[in-house]
PDB file of N, CA and C in Angstrom:
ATOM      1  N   UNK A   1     -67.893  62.442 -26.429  1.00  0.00           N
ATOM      2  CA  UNK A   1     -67.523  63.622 -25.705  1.00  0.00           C
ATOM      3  C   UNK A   1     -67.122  64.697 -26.694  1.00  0.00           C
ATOM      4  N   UNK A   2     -67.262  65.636 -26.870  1.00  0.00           N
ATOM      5  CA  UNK A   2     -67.216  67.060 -27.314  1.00  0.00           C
ATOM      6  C   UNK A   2     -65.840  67.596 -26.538  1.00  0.00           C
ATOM      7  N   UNK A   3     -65.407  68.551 -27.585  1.00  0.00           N
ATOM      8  CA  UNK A   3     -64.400  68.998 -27.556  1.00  0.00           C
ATOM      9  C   UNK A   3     -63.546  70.046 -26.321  1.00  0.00           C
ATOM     10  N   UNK A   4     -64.775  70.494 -25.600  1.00  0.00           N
ATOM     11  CA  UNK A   4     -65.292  71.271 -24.989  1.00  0.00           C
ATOM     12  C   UNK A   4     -65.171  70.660 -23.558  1.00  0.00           C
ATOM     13  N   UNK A   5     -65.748  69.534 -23.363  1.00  0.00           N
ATOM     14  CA  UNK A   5     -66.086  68.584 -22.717  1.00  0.00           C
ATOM     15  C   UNK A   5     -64.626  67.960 -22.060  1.00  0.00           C
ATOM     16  N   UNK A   6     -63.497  67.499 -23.251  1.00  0.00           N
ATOM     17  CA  UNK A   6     -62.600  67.127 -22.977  1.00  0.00           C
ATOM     18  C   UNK A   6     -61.483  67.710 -22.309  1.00  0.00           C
ATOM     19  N   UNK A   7     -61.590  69.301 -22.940  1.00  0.00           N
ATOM     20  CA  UNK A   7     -60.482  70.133 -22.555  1.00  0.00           C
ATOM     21  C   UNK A   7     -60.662  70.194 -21.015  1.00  0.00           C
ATOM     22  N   UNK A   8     -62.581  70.472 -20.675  1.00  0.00           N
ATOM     23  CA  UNK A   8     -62.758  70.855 -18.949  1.00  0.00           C
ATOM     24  C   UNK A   8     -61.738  69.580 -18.499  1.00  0.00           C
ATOM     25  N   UNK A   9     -62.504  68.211 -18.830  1.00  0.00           N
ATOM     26  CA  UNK A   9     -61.860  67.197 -17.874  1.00  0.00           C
ATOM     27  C   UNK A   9     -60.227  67.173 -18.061  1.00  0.00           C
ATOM     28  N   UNK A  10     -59.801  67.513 -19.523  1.00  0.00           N
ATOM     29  CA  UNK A  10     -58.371  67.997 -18.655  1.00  0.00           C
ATOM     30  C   UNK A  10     -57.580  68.774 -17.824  1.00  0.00           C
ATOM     31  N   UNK A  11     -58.600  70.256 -17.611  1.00  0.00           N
ATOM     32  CA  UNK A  11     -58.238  70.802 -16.824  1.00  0.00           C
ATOM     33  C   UNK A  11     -58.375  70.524 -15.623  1.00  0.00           C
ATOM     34  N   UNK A  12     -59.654  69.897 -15.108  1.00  0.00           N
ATOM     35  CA  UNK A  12     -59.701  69.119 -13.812  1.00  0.00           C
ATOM     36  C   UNK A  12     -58.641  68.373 -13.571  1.00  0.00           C
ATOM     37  N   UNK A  13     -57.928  67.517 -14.675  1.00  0.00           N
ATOM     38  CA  UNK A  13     -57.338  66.565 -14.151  1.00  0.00           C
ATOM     39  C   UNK A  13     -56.230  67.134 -13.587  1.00  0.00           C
ATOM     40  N   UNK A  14     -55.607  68.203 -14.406  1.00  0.00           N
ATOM     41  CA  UNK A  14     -54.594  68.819 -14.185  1.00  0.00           C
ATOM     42  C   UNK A  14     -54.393  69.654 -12.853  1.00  0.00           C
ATOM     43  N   UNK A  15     -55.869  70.106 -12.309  1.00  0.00           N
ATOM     44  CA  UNK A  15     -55.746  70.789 -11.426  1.00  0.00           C
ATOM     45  C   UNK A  15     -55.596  69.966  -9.914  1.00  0.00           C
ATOM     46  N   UNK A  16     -56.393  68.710 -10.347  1.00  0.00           N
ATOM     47  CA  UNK A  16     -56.172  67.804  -9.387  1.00  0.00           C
ATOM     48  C   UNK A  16     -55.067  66.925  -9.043  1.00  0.00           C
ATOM     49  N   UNK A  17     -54.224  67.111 -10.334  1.00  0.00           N
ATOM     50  CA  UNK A  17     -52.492  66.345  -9.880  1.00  0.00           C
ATOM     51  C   UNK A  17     -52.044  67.912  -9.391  1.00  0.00           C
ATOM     52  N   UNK A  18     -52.128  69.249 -10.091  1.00  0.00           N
ATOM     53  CA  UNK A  18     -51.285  70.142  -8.659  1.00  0.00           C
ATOM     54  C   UNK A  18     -51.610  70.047  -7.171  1.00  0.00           C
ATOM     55  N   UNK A  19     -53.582  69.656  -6.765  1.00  0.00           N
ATOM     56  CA  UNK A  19     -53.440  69.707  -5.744  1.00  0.00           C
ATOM     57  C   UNK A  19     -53.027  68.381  -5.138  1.00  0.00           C
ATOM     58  N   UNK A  20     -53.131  67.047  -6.046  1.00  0.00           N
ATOM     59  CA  UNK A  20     -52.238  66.043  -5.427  1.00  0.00           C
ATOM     60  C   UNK A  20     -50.847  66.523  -5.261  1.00  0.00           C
ATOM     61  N   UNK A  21     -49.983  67.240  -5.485  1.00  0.00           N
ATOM     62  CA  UNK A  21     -48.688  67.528  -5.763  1.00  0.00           C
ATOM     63  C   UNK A  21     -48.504  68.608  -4.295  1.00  0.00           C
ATOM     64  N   UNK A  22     -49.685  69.308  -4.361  1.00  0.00           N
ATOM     65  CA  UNK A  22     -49.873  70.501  -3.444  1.00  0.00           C
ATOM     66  C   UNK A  22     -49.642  69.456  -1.619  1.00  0.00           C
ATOM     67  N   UNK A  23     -49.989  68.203  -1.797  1.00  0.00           N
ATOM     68  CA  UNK A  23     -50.773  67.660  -0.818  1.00  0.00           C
ATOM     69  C   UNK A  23     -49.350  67.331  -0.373  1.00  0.00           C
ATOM     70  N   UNK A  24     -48.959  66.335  -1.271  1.00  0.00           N
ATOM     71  CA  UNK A  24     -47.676  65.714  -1.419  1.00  0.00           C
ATOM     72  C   UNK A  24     -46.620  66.783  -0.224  1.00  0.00           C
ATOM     73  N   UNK A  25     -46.244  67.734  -1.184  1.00  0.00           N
ATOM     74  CA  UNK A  25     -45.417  68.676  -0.397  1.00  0.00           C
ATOM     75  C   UNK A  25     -45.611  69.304   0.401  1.00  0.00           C
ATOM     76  N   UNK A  26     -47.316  69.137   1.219  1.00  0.00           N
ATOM     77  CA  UNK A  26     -47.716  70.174   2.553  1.00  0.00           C
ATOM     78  C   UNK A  26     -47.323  68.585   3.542  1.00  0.00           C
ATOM     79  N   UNK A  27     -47.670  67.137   3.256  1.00  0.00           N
ATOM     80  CA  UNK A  27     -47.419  66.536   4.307  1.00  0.00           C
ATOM     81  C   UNK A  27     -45.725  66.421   4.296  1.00  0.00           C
ATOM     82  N   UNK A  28     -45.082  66.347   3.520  1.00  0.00           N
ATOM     83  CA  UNK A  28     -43.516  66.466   3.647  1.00  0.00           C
ATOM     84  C   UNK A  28     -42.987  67.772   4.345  1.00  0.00           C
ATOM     85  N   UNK A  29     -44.006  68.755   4.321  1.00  0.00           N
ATOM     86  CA  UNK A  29     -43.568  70.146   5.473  1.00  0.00           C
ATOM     87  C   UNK A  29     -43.844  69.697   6.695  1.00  0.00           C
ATOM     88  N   UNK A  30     -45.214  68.455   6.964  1.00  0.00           N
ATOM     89  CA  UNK A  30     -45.911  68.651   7.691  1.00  0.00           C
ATOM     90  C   UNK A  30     -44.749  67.784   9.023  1.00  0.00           C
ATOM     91  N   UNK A  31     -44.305  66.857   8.019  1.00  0.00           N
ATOM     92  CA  UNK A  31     -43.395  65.813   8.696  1.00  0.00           C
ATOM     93  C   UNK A  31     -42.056  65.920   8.527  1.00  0.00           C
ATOM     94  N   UNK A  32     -41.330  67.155   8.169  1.00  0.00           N
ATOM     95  CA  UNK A  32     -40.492  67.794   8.921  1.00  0.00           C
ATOM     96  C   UNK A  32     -40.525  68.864   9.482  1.00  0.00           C
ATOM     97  N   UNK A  33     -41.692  69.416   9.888  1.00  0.00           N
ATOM     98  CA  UNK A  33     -42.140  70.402  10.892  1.00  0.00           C
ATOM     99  C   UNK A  33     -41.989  69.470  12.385  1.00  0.00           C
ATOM    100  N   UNK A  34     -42.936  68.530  12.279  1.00  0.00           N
ATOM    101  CA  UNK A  34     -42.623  67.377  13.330  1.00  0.00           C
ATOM    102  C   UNK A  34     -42.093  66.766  13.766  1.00  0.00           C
ATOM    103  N   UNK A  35     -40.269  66.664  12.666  1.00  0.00           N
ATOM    104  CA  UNK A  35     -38.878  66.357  13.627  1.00  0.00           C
ATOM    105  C   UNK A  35     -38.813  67.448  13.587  1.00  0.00           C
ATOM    106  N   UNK A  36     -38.818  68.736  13.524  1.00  0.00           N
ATOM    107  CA  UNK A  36     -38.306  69.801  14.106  1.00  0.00           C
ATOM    108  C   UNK A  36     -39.070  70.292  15.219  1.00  0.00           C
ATOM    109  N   UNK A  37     -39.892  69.986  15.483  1.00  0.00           N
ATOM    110  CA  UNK A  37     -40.509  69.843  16.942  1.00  0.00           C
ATOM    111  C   UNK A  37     -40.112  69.428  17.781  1.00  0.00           C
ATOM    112  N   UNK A  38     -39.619  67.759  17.792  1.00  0.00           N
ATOM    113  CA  UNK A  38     -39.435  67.087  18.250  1.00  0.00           C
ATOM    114  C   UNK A  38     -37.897  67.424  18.584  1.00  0.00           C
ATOM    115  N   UNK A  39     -37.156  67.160  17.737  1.00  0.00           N
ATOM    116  CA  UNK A  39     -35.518  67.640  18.067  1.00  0.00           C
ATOM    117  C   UNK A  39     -35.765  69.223  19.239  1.00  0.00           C
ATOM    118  N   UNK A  40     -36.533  69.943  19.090  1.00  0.00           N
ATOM    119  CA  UNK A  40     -36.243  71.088  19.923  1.00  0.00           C
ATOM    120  C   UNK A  40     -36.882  70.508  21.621  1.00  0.00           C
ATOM    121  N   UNK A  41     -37.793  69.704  21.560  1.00  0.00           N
ATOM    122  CA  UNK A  41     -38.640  69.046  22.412  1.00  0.00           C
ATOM    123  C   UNK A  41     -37.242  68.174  23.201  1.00  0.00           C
ATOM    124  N   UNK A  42     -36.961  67.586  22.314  1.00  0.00           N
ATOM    125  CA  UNK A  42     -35.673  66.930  22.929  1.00  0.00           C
ATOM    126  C   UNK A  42     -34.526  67.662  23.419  1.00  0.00           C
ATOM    127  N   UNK A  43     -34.256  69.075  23.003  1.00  0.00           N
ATOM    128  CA  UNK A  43     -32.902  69.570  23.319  1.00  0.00           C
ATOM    129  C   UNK A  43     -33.461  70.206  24.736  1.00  0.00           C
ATOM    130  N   UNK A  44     -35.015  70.852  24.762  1.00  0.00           N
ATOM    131  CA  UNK A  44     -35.546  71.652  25.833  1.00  0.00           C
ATOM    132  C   UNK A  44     -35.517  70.549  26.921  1.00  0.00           C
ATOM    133  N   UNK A  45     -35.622  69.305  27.165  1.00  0.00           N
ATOM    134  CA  UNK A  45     -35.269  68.375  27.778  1.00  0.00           C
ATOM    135  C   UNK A  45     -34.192  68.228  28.462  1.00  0.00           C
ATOM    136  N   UNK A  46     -33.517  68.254  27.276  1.00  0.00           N
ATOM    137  CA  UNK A  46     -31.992  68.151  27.780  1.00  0.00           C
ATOM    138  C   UNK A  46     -31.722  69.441  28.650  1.00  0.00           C
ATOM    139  N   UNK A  47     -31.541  70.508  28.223  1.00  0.00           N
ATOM    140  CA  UNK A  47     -31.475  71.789  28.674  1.00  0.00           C
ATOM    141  C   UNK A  47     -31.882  71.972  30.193  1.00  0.00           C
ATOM    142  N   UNK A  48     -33.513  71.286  30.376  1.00  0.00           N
ATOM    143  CA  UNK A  48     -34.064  71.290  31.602  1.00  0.00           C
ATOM    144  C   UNK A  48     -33.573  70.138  32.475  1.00  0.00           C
ATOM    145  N   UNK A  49     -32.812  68.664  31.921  1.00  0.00           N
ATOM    146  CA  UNK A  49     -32.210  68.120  32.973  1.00  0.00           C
ATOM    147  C   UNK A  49     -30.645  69.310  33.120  1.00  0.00           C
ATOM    148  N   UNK A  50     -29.984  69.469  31.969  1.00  0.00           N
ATOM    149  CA  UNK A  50     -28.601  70.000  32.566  1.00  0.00           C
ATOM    150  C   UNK A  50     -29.207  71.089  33.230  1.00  0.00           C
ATOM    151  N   UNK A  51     -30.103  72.065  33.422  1.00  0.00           N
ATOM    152  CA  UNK A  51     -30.014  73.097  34.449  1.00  0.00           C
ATOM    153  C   UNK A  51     -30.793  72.326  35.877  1.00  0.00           C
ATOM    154  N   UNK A  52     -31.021  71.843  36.061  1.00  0.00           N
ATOM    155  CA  UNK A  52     -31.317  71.041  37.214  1.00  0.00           C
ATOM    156  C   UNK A  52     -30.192  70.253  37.805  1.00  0.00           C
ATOM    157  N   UNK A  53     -29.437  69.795  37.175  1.00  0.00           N
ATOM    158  CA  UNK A  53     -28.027  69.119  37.447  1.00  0.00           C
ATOM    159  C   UNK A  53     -27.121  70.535  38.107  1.00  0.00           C
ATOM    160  N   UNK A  54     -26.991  71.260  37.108  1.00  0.00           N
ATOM    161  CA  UNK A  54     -26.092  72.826  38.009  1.00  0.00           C
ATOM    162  C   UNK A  54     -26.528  73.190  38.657  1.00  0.00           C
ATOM    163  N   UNK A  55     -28.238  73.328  38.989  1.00  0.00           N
ATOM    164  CA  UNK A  55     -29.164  74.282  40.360  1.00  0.00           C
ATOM    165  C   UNK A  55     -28.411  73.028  41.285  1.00  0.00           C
ATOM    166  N   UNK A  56     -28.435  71.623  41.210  1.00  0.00           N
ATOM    167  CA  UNK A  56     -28.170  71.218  42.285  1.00  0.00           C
ATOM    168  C   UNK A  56     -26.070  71.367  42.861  1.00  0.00           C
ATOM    169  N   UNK A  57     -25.535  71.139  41.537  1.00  0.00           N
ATOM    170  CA  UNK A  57     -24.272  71.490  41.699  1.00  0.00           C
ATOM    171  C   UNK A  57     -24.201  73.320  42.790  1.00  0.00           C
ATOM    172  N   UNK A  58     -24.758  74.109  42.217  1.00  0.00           N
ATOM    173  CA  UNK A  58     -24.609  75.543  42.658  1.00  0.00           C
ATOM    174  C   UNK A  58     -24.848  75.220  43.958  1.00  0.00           C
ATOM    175  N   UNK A  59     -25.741  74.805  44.486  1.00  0.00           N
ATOM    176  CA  UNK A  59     -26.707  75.213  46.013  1.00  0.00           C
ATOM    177  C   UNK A  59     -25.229  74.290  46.462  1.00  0.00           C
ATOM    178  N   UNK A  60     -25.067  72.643  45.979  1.00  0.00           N
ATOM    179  CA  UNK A  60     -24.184  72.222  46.791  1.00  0.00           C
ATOM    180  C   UNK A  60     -22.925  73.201  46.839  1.00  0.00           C
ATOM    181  N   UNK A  61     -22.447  73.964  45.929  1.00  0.00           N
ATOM    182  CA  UNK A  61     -21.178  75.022  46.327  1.00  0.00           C
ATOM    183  C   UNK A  61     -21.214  75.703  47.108  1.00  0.00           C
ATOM    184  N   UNK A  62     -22.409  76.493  47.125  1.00  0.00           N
ATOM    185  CA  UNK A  62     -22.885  77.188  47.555  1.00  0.00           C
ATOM    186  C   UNK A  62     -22.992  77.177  49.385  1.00  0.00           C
ATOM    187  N   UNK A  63     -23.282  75.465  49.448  1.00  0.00           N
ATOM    188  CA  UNK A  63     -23.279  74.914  50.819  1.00  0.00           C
ATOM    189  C   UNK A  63     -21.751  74.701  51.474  1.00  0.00           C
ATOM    190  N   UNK A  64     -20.867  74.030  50.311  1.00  0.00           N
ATOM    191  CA  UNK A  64     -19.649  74.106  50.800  1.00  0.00           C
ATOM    192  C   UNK A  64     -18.900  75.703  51.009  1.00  0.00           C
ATOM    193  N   UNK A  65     -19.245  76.288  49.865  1.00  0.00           N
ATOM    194  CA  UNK A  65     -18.709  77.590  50.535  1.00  0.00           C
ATOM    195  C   UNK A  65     -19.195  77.834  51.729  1.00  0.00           C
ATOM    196  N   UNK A  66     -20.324  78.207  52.099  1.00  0.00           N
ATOM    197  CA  UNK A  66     -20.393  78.529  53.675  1.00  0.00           C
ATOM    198  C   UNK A  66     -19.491  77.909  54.741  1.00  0.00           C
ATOM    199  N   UNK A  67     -19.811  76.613  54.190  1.00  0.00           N
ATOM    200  CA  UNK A  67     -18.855  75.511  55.274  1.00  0.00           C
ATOM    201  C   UNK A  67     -17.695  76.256  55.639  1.00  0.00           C
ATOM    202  N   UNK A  68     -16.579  76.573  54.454  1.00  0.00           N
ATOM    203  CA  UNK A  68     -15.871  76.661  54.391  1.00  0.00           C
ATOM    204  C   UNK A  68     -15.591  78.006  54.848  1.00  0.00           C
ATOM    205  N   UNK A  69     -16.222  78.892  54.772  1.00  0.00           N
ATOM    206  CA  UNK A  69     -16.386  80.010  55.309  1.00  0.00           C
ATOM    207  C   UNK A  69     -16.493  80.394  56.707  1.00  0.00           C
ATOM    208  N   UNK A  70     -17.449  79.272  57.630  1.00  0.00           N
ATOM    209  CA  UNK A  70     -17.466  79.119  59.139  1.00  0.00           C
ATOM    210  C   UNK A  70     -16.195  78.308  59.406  1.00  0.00           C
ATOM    211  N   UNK A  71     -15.465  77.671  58.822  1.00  0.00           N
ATOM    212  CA  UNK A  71     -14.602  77.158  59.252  1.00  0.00           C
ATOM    213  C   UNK A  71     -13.226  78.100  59.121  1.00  0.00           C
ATOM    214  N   UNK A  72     -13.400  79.081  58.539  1.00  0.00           N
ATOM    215  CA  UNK A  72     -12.031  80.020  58.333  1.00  0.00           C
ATOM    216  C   UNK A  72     -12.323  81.069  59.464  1.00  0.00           C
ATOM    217  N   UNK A  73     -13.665  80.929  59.886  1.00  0.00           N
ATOM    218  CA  UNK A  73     -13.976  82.107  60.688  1.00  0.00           C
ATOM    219  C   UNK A  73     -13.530  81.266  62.277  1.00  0.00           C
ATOM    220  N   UNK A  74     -13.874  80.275  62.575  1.00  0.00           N
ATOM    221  CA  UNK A  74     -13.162  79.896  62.946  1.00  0.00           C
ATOM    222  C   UNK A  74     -12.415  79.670  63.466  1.00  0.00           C
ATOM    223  N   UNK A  75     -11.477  79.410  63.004  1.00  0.00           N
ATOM    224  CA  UNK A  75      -9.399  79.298  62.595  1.00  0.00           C
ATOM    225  C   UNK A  75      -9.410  80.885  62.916  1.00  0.00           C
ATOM    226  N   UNK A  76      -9.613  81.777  62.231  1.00  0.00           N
ATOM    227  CA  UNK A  76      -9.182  83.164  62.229  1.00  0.00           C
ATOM    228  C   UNK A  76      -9.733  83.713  64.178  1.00  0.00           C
ATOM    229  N   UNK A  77     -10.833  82.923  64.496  1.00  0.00           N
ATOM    230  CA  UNK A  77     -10.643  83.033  65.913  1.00  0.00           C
ATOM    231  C   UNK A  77     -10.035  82.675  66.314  1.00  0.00           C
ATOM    232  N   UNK A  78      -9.847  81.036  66.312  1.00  0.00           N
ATOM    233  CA  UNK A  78      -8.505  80.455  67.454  1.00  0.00           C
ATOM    234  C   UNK A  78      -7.209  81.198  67.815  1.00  0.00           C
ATOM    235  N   UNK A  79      -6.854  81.426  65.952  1.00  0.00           N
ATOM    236  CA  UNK A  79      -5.857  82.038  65.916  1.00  0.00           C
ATOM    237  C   UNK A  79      -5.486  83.307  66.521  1.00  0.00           C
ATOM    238  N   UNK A  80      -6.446  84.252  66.441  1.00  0.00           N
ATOM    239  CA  UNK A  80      -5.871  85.692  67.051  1.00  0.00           C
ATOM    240  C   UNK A  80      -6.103  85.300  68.990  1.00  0.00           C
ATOM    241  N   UNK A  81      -7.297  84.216  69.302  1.00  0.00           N
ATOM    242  CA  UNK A  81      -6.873  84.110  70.092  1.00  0.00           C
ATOM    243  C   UNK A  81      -5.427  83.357  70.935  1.00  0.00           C
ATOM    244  N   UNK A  82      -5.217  82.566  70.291  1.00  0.00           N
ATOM    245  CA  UNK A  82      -3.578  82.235  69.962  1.00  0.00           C
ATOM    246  C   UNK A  82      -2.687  83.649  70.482  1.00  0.00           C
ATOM    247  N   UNK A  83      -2.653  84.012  69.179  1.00  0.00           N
ATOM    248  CA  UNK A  83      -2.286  85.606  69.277  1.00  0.00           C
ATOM    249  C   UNK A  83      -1.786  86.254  70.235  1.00  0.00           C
ATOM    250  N   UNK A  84      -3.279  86.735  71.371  1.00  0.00           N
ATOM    251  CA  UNK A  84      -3.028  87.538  72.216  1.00  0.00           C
ATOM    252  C   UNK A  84      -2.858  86.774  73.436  1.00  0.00           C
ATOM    253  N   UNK A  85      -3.132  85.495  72.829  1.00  0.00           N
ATOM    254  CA  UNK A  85      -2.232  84.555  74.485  1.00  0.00           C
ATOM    255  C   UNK A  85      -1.009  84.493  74.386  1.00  0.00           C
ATOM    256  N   UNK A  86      -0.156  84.590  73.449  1.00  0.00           N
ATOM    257  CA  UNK A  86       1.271  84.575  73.230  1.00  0.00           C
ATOM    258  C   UNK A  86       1.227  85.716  73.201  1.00  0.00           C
ATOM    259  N   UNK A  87       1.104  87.281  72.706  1.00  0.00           N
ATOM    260  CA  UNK A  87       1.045  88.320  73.426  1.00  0.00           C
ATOM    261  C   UNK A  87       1.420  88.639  74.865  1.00  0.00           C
ATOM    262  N   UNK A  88       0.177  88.050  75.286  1.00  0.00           N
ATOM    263  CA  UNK A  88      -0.019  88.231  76.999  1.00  0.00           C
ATOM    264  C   UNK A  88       1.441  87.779  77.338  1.00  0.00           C
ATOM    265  N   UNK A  89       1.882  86.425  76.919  1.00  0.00           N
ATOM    266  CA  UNK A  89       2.804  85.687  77.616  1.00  0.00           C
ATOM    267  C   UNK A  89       4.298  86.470  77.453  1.00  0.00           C
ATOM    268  N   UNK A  90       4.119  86.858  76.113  1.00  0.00           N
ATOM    269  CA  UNK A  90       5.527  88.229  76.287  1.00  0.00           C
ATOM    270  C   UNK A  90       5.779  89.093  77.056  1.00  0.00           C
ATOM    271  N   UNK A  91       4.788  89.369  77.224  1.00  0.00           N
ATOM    272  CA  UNK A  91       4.100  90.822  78.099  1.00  0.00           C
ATOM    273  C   UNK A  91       4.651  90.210  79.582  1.00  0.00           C
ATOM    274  N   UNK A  92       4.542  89.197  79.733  1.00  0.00           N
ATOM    275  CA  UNK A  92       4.477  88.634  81.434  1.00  0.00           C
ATOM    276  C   UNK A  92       6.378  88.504  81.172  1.00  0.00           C
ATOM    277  N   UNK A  93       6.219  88.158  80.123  1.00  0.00           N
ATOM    278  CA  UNK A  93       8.309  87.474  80.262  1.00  0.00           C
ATOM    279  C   UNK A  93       8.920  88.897  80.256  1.00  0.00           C
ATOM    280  N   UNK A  94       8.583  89.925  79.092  1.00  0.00           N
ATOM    281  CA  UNK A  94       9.218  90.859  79.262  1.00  0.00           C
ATOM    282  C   UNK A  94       9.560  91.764  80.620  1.00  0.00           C
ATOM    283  N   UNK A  95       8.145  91.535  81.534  1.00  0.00           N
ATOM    284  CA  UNK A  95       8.383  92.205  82.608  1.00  0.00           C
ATOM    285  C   UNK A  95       9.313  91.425  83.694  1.00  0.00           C
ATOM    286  N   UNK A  96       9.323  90.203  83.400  1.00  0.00           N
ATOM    287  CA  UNK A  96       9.953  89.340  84.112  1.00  0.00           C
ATOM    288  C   UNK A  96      11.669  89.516  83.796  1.00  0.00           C
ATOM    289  N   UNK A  97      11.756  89.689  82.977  1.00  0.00           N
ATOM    290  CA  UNK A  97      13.493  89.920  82.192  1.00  0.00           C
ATOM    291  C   UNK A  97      13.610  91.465  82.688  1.00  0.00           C
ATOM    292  N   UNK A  98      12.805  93.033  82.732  1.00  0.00           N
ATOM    293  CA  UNK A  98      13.217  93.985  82.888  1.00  0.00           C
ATOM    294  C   UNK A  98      13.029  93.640  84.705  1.00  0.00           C
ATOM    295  N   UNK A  99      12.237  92.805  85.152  1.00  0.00           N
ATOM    296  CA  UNK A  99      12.539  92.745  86.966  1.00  0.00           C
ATOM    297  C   UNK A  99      14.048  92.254  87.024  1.00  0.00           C
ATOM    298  N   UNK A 100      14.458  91.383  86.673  1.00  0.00           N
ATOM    299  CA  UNK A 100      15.669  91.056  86.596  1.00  0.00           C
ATOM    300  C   UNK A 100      16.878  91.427  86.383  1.00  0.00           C
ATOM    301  N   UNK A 101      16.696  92.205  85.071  1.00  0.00           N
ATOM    302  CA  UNK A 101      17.913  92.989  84.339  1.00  0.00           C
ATOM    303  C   UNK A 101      18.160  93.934  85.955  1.00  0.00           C
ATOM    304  N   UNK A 102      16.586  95.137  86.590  1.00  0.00           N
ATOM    305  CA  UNK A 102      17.127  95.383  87.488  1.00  0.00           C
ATOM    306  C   UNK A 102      17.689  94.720  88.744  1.00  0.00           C
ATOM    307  N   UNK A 103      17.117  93.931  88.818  1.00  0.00           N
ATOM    308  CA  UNK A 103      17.858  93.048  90.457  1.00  0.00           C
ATOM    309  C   UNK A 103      19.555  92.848  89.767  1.00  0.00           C
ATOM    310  N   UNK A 104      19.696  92.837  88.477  1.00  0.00           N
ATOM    311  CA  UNK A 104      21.516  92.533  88.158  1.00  0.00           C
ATOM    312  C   UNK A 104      21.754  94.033  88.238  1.00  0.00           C
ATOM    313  N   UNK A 105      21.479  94.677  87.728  1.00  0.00           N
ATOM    314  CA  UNK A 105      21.895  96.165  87.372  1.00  0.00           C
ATOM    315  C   UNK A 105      22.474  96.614  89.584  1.00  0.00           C
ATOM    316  N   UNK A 106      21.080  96.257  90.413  1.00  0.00           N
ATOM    317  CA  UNK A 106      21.290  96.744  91.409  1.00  0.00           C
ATOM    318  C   UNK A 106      22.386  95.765  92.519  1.00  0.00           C
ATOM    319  N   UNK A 107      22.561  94.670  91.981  1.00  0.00           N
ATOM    320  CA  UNK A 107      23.728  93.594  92.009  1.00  0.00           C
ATOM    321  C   UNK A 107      25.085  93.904  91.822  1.00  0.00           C
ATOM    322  N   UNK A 108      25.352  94.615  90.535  1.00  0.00           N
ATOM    323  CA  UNK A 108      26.541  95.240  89.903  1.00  0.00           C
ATOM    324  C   UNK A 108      26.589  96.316  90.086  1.00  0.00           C
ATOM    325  N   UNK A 109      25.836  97.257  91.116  1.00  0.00           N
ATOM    326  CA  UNK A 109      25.802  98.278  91.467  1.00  0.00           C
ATOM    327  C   UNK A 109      26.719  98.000  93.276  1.00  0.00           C
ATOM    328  N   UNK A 110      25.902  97.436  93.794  1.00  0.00           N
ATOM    329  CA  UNK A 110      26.753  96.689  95.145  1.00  0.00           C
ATOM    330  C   UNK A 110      27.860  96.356  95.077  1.00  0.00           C
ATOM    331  N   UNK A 111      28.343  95.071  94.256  1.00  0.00           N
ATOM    332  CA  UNK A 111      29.105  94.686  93.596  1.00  0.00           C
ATOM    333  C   UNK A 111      30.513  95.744  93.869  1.00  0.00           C
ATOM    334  N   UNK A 112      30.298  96.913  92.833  1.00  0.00           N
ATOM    335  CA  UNK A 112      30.963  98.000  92.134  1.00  0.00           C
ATOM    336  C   UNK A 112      31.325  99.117  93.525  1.00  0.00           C
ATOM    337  N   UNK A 113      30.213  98.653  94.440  1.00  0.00           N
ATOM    338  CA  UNK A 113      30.036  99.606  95.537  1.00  0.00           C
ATOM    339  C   UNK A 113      31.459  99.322  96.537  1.00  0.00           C
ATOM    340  N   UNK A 114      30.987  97.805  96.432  1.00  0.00           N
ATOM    341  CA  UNK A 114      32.153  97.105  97.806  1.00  0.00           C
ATOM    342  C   UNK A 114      33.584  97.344  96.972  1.00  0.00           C
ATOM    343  N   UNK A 115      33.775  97.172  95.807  1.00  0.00           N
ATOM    344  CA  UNK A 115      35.064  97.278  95.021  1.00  0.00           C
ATOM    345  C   UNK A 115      35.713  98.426  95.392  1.00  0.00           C
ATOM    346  N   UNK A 116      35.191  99.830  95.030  1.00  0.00           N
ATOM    347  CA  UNK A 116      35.412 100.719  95.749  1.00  0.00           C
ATOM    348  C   UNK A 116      35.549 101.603  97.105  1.00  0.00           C
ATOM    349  N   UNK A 117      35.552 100.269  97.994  1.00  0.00           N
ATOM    350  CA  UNK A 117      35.639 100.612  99.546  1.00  0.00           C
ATOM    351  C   UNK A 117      36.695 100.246  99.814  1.00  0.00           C
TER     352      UNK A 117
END
């Protein structure tokens, strides 16, 4: 082999351990490109069960609030009707106590009448 000869095949050789070297470090990108795929693959997972877990938590709040909402509505009926039935019932006593007060008033008026005869 000639001098000439030798230097090419060392440069081949040389060029062929950078691109062995080249190779080396594109599959070590290649295969942590691919847990980093994967880890995001896994968190988007996760992500998509926990928001499916809260869509169902929400709607169920969502359901109890109403509940809870027809049930105050409700109460807030009974109650005022409550209310104006005990209302009413004042209304009936009060007139019942001012019929009275007069039947005494016109009592102690008689009363006061005969005293003075």
């Amino acid at each position: 082999m000639t001098n000439g000869s030798s230097d090419r095949l060392d440069r081949i050789e040389r060029i062929l351990e950078n691109v062995a070297s080249s190779l080396v470090e594109i599959d070590s990108r290649i295969n942590s490109n691919a847990k980093a795929i994967e880890a995001s693959q896994s968190e988007r997972r996760e992500f998509e069960r926990n928001l499916e877990r809260d869509r169902v938590r929400l709607y169920q709040s969502l359901s109890n609030l109403a509940n809870a909402q027809a049930t105050m509505a409700t109460t807030h009926a009974e109650f005022q009707s409550n209310f104006y039935a005990r209302q009413e019932e004042l209304d009936r006593r009060q007139e019942e106590l001012s019929r009275r007060q007069g039947e005494i008033v016109e009592i102690l008026k008689l009363l006061q009448s005969e005293r003075n005869q």
